[in-house]
Protein backbone atom coordinates (compact mmCIF):
# COMPACT_ATOMS: atom_id res chain seq x y z
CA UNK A 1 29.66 -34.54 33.95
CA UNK A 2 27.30 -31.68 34.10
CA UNK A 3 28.10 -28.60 32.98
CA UNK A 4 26.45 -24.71 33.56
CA UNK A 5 24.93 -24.58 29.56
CA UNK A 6 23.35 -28.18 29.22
CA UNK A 7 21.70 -27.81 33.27
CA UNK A 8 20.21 -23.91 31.69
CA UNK A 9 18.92 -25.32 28.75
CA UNK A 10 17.63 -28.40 30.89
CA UNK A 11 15.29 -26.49 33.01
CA UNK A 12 14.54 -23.79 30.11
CA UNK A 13 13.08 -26.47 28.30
CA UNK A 14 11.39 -28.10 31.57
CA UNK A 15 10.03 -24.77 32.06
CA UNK A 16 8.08 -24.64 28.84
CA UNK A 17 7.51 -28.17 28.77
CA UNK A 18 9.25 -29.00 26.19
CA UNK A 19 10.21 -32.59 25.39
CA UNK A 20 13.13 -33.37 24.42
CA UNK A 21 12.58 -34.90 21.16
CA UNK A 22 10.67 -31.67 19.97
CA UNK A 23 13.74 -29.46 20.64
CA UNK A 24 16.01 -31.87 18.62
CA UNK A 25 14.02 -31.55 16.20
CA UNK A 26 14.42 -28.38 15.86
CA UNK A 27 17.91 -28.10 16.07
CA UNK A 28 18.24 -30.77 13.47
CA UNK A 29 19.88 -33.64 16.10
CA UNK A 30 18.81 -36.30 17.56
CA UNK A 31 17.16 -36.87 20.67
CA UNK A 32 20.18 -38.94 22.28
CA UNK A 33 22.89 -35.96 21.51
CA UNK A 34 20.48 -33.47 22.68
CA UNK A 35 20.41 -35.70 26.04
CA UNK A 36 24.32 -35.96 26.03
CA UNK A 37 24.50 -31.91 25.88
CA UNK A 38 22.32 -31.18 28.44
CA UNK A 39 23.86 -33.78 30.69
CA UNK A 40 27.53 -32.44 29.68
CA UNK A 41 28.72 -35.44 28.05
CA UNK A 42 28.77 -33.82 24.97
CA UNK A 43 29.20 -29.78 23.30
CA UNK A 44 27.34 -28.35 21.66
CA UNK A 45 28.61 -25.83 18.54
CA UNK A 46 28.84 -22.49 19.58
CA UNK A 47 26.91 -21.33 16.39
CA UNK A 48 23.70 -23.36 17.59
CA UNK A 49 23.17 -21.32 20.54
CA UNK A 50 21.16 -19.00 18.80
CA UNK A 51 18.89 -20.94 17.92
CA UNK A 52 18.48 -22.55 20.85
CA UNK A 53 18.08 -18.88 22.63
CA UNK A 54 15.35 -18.48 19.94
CA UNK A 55 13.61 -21.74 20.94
CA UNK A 56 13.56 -21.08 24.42
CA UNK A 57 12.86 -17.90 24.09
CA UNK A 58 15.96 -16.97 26.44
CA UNK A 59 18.66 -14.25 25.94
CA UNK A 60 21.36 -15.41 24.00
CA UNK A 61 24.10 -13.66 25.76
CA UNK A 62 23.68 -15.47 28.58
CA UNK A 63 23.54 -18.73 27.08
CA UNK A 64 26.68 -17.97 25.75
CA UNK A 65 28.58 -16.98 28.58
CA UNK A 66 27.37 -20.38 30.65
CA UNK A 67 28.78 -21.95 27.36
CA UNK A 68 32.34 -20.30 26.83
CA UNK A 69 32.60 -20.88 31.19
CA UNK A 70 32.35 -24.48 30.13
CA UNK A 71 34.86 -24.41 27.61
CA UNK A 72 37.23 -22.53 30.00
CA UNK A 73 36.69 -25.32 32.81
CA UNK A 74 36.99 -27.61 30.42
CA UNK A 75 40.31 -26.62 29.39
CA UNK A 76 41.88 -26.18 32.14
CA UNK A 77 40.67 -28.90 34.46
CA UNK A 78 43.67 -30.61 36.74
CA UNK A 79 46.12 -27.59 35.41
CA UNK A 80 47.15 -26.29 38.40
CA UNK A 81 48.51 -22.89 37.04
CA UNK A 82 44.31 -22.45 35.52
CA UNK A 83 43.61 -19.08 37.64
CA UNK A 84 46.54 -17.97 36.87
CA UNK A 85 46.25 -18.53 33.21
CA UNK A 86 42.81 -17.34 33.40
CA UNK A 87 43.61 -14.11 35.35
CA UNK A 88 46.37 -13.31 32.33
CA UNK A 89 43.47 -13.87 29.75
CA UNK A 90 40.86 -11.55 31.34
CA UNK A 91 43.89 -8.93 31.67
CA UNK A 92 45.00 -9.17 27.98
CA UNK A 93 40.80 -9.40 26.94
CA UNK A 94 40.52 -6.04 29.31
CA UNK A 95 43.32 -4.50 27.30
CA UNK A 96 41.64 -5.22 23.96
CA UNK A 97 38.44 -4.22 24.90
CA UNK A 98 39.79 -0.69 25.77
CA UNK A 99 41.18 -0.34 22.21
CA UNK A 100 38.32 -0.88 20.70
């Protein structure tokens, strides 16, 4: 199943040409999970994504948005109260943001 982060990194790292064993690497994993994350098969830990943003040279921000959009639709697949559950979580996170 693909998912919004692992198709961005995908074509980030096509971009720069980039294999995938290189970025790995990097990230201290092995070529085969690296694979699995950017096909959506598996997640990747939220406190790697700035390192990947670093890698690719790509703003972090929105690497993390694509990634907690995931993690919502992941959640809530087949639920069918999910927008309504969602539109009660963006009203309580609009409350707290105003607080602060």
């Amino acid at each position: 199943m693909e998912n919004r982060f692992g198709s961005r990194i995908r074509i980030l790292r096509e971009l720069q040409k980039l294999y995938l064993r290189q970025v790995a690497s990097l990230l201290d994993m092995d070529t085969a999970q690296l694979s699995k994350i950017e096909k959506g098969i598996r997640q990747i830990k939220k406190e790697q994504i700035p390192m990947i943003a670093k890698i690719y040279h790509a703003d972090k921000n929105e690497l993390l948005t694509l990634w907690l959009a995931d993690q919502i639709i992941n959640v809530t697949k087949g639920e069918e109260v999910a927008l309504k559950a969602i539109r009660l979580a963006q009203n309580e996170i609009e409350i707290r943001n105003k607080k602060h």
